[in-house]
N, C-alpha and C. Protein backbone atom coordinates (compact mmCIF):
# COMPACT_ATOMS: atom_id res chain seq x y z
N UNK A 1 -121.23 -40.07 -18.61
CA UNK A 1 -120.62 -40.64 -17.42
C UNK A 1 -121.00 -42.11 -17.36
N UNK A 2 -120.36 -42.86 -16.94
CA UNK A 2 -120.25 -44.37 -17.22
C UNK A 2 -121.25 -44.92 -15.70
N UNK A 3 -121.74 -45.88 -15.82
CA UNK A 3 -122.26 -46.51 -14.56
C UNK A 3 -121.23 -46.65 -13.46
N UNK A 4 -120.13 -46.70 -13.43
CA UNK A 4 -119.63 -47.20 -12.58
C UNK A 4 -118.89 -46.23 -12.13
N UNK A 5 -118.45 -44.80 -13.07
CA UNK A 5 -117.65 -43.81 -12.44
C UNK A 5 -118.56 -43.06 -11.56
N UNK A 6 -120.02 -42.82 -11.96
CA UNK A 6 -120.88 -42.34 -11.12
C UNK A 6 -121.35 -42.83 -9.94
N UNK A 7 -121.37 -44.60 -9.99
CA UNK A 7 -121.74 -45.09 -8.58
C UNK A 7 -120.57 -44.96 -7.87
N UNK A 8 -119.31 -44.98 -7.94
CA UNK A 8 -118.14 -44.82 -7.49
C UNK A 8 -118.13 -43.34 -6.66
N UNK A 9 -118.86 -41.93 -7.30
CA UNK A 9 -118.89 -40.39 -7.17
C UNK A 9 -120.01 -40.48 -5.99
N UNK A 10 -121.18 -41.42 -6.41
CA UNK A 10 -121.80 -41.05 -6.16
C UNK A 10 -121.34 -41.87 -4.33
N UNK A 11 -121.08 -42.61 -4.11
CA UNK A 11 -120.63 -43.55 -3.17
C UNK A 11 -119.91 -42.87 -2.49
N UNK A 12 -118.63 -42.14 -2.56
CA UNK A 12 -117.78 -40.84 -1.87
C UNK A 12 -118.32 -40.12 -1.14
N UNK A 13 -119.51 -39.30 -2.20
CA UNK A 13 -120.46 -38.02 -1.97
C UNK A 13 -121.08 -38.59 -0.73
N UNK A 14 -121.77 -39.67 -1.00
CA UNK A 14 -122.81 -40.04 0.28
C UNK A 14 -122.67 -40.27 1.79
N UNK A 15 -121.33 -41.36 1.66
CA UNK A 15 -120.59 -41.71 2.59
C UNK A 15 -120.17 -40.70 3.57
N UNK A 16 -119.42 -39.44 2.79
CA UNK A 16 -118.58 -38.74 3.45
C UNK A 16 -119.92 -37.75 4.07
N UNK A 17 -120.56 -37.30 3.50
CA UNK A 17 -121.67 -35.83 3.79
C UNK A 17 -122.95 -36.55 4.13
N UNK A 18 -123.28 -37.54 4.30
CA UNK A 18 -124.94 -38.11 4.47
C UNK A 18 -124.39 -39.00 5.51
N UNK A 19 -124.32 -40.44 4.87
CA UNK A 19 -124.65 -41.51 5.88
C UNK A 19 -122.99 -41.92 6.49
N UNK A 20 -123.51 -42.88 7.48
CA UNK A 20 -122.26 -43.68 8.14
C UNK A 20 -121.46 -44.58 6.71
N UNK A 21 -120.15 -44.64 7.61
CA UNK A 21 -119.32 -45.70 6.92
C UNK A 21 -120.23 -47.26 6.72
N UNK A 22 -120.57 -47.29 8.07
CA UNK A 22 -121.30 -48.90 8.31
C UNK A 22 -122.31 -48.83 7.13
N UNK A 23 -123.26 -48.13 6.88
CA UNK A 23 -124.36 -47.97 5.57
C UNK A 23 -123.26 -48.47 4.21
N UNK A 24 -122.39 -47.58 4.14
CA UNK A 24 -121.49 -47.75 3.12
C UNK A 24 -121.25 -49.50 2.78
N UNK A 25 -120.91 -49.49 3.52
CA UNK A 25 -120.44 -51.14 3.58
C UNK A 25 -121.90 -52.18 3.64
N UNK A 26 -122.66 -51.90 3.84
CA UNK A 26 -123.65 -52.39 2.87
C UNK A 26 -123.65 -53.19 1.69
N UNK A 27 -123.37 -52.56 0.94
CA UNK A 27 -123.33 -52.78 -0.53
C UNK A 27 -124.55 -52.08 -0.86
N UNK A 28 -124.85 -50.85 -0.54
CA UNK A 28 -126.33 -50.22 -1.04
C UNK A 28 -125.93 -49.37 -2.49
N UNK A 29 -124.64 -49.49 -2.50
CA UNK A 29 -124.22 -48.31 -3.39
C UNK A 29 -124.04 -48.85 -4.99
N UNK A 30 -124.67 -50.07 -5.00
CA UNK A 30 -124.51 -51.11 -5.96
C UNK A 30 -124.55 -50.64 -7.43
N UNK A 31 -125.70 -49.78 -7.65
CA UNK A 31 -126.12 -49.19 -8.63
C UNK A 31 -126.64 -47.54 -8.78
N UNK A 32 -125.65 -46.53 -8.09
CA UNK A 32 -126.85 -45.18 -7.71
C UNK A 32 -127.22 -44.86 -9.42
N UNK A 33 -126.78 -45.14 -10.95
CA UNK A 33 -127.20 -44.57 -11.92
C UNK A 33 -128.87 -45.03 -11.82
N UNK A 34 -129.34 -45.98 -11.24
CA UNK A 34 -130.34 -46.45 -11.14
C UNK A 34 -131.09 -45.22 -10.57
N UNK A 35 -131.42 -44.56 -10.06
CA UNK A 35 -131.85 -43.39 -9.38
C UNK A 35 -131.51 -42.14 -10.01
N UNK A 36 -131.20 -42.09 -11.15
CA UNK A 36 -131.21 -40.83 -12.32
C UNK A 36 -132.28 -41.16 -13.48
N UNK A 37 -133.39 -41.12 -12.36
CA UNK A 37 -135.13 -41.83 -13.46
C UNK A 37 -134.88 -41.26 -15.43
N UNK A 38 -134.64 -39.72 -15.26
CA UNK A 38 -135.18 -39.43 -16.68
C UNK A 38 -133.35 -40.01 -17.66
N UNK A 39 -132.43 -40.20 -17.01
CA UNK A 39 -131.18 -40.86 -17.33
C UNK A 39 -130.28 -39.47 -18.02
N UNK A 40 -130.58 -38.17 -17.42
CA UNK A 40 -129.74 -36.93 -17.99
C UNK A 40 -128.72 -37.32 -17.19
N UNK A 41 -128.28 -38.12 -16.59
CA UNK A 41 -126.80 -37.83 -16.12
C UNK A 41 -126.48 -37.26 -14.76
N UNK A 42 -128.00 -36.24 -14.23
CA UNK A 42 -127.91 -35.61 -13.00
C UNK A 42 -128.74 -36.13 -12.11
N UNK A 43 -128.63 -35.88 -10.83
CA UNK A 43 -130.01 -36.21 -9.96
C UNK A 43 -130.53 -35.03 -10.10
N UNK A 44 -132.07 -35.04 -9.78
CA UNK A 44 -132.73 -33.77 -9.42
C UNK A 44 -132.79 -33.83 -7.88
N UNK A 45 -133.54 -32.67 -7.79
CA UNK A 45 -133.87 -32.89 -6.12
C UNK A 45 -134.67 -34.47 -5.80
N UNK A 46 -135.95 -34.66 -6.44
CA UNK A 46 -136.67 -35.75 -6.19
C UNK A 46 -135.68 -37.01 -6.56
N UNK A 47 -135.00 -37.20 -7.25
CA UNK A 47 -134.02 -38.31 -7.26
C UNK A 47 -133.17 -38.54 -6.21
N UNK A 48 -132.59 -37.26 -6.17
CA UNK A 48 -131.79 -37.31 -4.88
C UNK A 48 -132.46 -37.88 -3.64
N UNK A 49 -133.82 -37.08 -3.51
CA UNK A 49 -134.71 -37.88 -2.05
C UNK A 49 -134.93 -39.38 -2.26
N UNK A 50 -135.16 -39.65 -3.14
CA UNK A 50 -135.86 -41.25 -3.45
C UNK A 50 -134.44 -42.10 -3.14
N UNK A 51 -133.12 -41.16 -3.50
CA UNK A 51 -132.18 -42.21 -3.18
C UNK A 51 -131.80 -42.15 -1.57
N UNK A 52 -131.97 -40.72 -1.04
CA UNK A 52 -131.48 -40.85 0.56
C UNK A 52 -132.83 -42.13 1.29
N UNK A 53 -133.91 -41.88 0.98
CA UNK A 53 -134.96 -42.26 1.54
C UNK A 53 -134.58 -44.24 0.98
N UNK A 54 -134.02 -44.52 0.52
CA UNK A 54 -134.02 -45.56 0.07
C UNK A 54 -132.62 -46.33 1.19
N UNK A 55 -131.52 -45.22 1.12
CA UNK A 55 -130.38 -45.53 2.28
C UNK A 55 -130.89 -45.71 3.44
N UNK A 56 -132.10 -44.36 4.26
CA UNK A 56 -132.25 -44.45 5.68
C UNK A 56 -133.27 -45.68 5.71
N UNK A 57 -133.86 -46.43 4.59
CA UNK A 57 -134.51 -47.28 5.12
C UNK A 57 -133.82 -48.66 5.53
N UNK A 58 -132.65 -48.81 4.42
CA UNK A 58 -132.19 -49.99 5.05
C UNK A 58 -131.36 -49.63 5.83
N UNK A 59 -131.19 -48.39 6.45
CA UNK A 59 -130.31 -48.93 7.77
C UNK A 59 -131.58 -48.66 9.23
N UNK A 60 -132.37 -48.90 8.69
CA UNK A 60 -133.72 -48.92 9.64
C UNK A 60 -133.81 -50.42 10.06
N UNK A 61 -133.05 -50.94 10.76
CA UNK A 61 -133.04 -52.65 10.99
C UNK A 61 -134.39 -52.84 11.42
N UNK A 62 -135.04 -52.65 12.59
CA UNK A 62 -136.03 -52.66 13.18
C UNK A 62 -137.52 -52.64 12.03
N UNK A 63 -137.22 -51.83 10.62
CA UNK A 63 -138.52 -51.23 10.08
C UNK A 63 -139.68 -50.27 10.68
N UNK A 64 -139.06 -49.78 11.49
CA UNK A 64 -139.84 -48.90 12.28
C UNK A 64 -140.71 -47.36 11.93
N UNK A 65 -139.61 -47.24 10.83
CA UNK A 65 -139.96 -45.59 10.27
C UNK A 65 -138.90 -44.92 10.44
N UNK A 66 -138.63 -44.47 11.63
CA UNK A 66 -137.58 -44.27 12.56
C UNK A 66 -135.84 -44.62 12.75
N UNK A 67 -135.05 -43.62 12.84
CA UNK A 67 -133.20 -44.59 12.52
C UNK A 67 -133.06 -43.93 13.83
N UNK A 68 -132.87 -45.04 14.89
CA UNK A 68 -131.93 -44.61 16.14
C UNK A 68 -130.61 -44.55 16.17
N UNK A 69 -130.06 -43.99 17.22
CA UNK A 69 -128.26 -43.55 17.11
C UNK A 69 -127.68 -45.17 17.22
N UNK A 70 -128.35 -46.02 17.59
CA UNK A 70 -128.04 -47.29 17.27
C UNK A 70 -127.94 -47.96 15.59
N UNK A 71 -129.37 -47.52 15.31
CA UNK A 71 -128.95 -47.63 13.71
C UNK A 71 -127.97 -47.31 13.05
N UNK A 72 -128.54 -46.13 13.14
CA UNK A 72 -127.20 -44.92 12.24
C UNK A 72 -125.71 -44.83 12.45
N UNK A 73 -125.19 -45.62 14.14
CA UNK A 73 -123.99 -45.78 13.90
C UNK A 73 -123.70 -47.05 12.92
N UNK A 74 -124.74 -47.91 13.45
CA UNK A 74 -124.30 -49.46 12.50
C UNK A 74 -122.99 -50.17 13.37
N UNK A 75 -121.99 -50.57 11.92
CA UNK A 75 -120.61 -50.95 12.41
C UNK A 75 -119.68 -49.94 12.61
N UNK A 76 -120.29 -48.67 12.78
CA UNK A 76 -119.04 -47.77 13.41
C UNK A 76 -119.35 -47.19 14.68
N UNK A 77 -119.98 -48.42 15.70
CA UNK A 77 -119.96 -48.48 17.08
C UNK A 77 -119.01 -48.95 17.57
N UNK A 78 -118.00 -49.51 16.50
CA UNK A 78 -117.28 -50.52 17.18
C UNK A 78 -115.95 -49.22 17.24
N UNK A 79 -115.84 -48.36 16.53
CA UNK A 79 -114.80 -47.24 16.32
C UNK A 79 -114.80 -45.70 16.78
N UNK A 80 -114.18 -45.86 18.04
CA UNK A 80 -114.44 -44.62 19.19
C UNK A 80 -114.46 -43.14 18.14
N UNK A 81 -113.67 -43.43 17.55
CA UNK A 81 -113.56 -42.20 17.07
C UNK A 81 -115.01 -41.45 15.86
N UNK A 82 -115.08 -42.56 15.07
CA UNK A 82 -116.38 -42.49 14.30
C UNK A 82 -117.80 -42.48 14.65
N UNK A 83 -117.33 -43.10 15.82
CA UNK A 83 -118.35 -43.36 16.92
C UNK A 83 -118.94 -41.76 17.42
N UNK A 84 -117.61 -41.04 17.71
CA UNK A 84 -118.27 -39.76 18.47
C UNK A 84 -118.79 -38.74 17.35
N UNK A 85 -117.85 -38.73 16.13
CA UNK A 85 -118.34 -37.85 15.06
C UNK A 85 -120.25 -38.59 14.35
N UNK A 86 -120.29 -39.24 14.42
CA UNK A 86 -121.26 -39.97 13.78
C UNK A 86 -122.36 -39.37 15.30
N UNK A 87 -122.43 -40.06 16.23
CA UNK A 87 -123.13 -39.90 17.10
C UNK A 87 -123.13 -38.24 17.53
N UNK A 88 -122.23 -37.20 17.11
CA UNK A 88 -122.83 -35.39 16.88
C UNK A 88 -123.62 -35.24 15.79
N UNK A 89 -123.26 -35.99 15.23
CA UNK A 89 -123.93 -35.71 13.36
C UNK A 89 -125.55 -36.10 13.48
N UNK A 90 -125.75 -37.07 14.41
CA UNK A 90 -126.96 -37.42 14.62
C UNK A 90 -127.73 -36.85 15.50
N UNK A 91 -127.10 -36.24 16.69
CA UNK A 91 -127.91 -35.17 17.41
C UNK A 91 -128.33 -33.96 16.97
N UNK A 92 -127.18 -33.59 16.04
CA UNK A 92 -127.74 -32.44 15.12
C UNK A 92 -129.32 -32.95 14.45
N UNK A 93 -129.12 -34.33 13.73
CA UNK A 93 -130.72 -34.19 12.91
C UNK A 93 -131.50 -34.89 13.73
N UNK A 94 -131.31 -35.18 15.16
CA UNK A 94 -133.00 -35.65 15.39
C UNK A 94 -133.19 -34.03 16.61
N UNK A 95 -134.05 -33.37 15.47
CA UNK A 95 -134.09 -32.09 15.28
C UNK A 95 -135.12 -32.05 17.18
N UNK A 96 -135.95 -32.89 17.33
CA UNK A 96 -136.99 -33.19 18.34
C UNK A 96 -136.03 -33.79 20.09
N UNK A 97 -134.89 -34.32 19.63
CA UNK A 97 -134.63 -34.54 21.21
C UNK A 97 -135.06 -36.42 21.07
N UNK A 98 -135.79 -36.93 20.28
CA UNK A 98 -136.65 -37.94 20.60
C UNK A 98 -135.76 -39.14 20.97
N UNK A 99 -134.30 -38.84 20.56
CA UNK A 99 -133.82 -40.23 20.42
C UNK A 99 -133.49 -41.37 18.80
N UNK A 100 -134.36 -40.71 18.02
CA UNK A 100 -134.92 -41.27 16.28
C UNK A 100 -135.22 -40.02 15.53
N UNK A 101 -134.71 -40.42 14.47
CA UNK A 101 -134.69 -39.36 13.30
C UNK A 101 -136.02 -40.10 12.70
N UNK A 102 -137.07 -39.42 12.99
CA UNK A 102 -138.40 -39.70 12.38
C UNK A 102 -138.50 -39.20 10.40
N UNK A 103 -139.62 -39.46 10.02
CA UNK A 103 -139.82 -39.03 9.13
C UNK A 103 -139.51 -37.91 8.42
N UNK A 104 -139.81 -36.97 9.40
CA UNK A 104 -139.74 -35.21 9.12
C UNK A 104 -138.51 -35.00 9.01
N UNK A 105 -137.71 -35.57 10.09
CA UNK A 105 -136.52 -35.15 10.07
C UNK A 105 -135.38 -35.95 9.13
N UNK A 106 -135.85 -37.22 8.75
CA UNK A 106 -135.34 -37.73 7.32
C UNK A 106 -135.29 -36.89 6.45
N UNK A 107 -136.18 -36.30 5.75
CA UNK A 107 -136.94 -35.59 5.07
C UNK A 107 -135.96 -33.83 4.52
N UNK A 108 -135.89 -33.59 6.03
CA UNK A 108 -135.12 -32.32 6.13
C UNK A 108 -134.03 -32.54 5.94
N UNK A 109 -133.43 -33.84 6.08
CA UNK A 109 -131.63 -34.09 6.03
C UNK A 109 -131.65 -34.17 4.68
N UNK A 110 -132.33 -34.96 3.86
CA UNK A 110 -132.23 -35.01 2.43
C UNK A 110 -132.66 -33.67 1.79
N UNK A 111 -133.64 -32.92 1.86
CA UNK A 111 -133.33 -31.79 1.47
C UNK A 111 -131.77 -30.84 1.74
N UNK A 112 -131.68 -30.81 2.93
CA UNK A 112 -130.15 -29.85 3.11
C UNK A 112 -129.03 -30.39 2.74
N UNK A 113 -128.89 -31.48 2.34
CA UNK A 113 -128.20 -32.36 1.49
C UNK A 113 -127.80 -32.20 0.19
N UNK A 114 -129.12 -32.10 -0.14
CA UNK A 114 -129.00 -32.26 -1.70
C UNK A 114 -128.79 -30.51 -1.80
N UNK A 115 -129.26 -29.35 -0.99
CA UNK A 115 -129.27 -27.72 -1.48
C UNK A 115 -127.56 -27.29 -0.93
N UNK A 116 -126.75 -28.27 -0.42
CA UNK A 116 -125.24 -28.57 0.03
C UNK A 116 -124.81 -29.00 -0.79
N UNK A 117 -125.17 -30.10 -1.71
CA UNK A 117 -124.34 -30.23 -2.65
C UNK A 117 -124.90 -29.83 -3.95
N UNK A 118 -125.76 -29.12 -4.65
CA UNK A 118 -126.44 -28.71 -5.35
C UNK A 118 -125.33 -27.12 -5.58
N UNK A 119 -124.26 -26.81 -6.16
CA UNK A 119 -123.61 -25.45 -5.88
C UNK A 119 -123.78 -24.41 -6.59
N UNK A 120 -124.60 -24.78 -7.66
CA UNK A 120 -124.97 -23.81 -8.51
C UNK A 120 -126.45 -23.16 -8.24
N UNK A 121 -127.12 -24.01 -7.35
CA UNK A 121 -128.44 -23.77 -7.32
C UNK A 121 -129.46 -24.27 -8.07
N UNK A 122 -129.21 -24.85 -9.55
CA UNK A 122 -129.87 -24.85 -10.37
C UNK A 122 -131.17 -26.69 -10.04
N UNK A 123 -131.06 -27.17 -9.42
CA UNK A 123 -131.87 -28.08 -9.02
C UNK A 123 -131.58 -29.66 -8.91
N UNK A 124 -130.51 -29.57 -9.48
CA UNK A 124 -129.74 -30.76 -10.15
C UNK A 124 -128.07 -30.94 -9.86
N UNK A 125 -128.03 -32.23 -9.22
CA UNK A 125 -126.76 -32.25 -8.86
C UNK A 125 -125.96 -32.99 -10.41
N UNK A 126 -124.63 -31.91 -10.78
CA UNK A 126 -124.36 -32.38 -11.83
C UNK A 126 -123.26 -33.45 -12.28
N UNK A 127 -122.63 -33.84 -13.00
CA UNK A 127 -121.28 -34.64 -13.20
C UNK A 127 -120.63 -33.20 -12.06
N UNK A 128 -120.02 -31.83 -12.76
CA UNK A 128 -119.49 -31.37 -11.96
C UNK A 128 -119.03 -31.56 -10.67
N UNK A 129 -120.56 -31.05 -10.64
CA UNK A 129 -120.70 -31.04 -8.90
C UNK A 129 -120.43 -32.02 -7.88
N UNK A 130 -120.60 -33.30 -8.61
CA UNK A 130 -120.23 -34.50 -8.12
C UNK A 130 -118.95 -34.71 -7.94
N UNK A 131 -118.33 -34.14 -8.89
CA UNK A 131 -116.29 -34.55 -9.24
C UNK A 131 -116.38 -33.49 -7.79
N UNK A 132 -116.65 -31.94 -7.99
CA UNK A 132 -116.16 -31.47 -7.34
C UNK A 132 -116.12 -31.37 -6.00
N UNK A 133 -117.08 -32.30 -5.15
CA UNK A 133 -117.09 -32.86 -3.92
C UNK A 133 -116.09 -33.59 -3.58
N UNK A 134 -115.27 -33.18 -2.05
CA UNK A 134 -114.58 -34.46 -1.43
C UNK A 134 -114.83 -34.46 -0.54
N UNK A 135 -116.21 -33.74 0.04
CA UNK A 135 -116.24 -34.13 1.58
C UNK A 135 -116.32 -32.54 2.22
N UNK A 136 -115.85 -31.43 0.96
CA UNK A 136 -115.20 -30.18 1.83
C UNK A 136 -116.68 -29.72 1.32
N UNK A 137 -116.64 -28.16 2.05
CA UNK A 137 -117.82 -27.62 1.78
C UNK A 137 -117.53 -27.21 0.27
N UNK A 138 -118.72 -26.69 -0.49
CA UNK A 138 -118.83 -26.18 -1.86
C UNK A 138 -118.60 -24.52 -1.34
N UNK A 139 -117.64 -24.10 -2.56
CA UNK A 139 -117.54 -22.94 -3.07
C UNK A 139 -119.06 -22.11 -2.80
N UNK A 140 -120.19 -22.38 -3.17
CA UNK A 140 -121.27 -21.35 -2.89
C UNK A 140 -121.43 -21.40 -1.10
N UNK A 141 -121.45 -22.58 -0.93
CA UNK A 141 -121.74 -22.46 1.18
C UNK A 141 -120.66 -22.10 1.70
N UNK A 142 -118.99 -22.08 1.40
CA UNK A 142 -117.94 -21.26 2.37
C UNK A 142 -118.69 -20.09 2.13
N UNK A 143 -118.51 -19.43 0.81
CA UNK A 143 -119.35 -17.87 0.76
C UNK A 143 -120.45 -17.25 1.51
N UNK A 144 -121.38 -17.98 2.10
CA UNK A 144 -122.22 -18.00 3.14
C UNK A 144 -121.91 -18.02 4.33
N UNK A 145 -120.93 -19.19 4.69
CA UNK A 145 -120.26 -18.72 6.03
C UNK A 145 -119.50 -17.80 6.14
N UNK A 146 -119.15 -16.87 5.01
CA UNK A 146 -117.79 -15.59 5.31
C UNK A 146 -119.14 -14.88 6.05
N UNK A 147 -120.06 -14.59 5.20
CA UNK A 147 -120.67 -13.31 5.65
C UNK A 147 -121.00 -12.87 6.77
């Protein structure tokens, strides 16, 4: 897989299922092959964290530790509509009520993240798995919600 078809996959994947549009537009997405340490082509789990943990920090304006619903919307405060989906998405993970998605709860988003898009189970998110993301759930988690 080429540097650029993967930062391109990998840029989709993130955008749509992890972070805000506003993060997107960043330019954080510059290089994600950079974050496939041993260079097989896949993330592992720990790659995968080192790269979410690397997103929630720069949209941590403040440097606090901490991403408030101020952060995390970014520039899609300015867009009612993204505005309200973004701002549920975030009450869901600040798991505490606090107002800020602390550490822990960073932590937990990048794990359920990566075991969401991970569909085989096997530890490693692959070329596959990557193509086969658009945002919809994976074939192994609808199967979970039938039951």
């Amino acid at each position: 897989m080429t540097s650029h078809t993967y930062t391109a996959r990998m840029a989709a994947i993130i955008s749509t299922t992890v972070l805000t549009g506003a993060f997107a537009a960043t330019g954080a997405f510059a290089d994600m092959s950079k974050h496939d340490a041993d260079n097989n082509g896949s993330l592992s789990s720990d790659e995968f964290h080192v790269l979410i943990k690397a997103d929630l920090t720069q949209m941590d304006v403040n440097a606090d530790g901490e991403l408030t619903l101020a952060e995390y919307l970014g520039e899609d405060a300015s867009n009612a509509r993204k505005a309200e989906r973004i701002t549920k998405r975030f009450k869901r993970l600040d798991r505490d009520n606090s107002g800020a998605m602390d550490e822990k709860e960073q932590t937990r988003f990048a794990k359920s993240r990566f075991k969401y898009l991970d569909a085989d189970g096997n530890g490693e998110l692959s070329d596959a798995e990557l193509n086969a993301h658009g945002g919809k759930k994976n074939k192994k988690n609808k199967n979970k919600k039938g039951k």
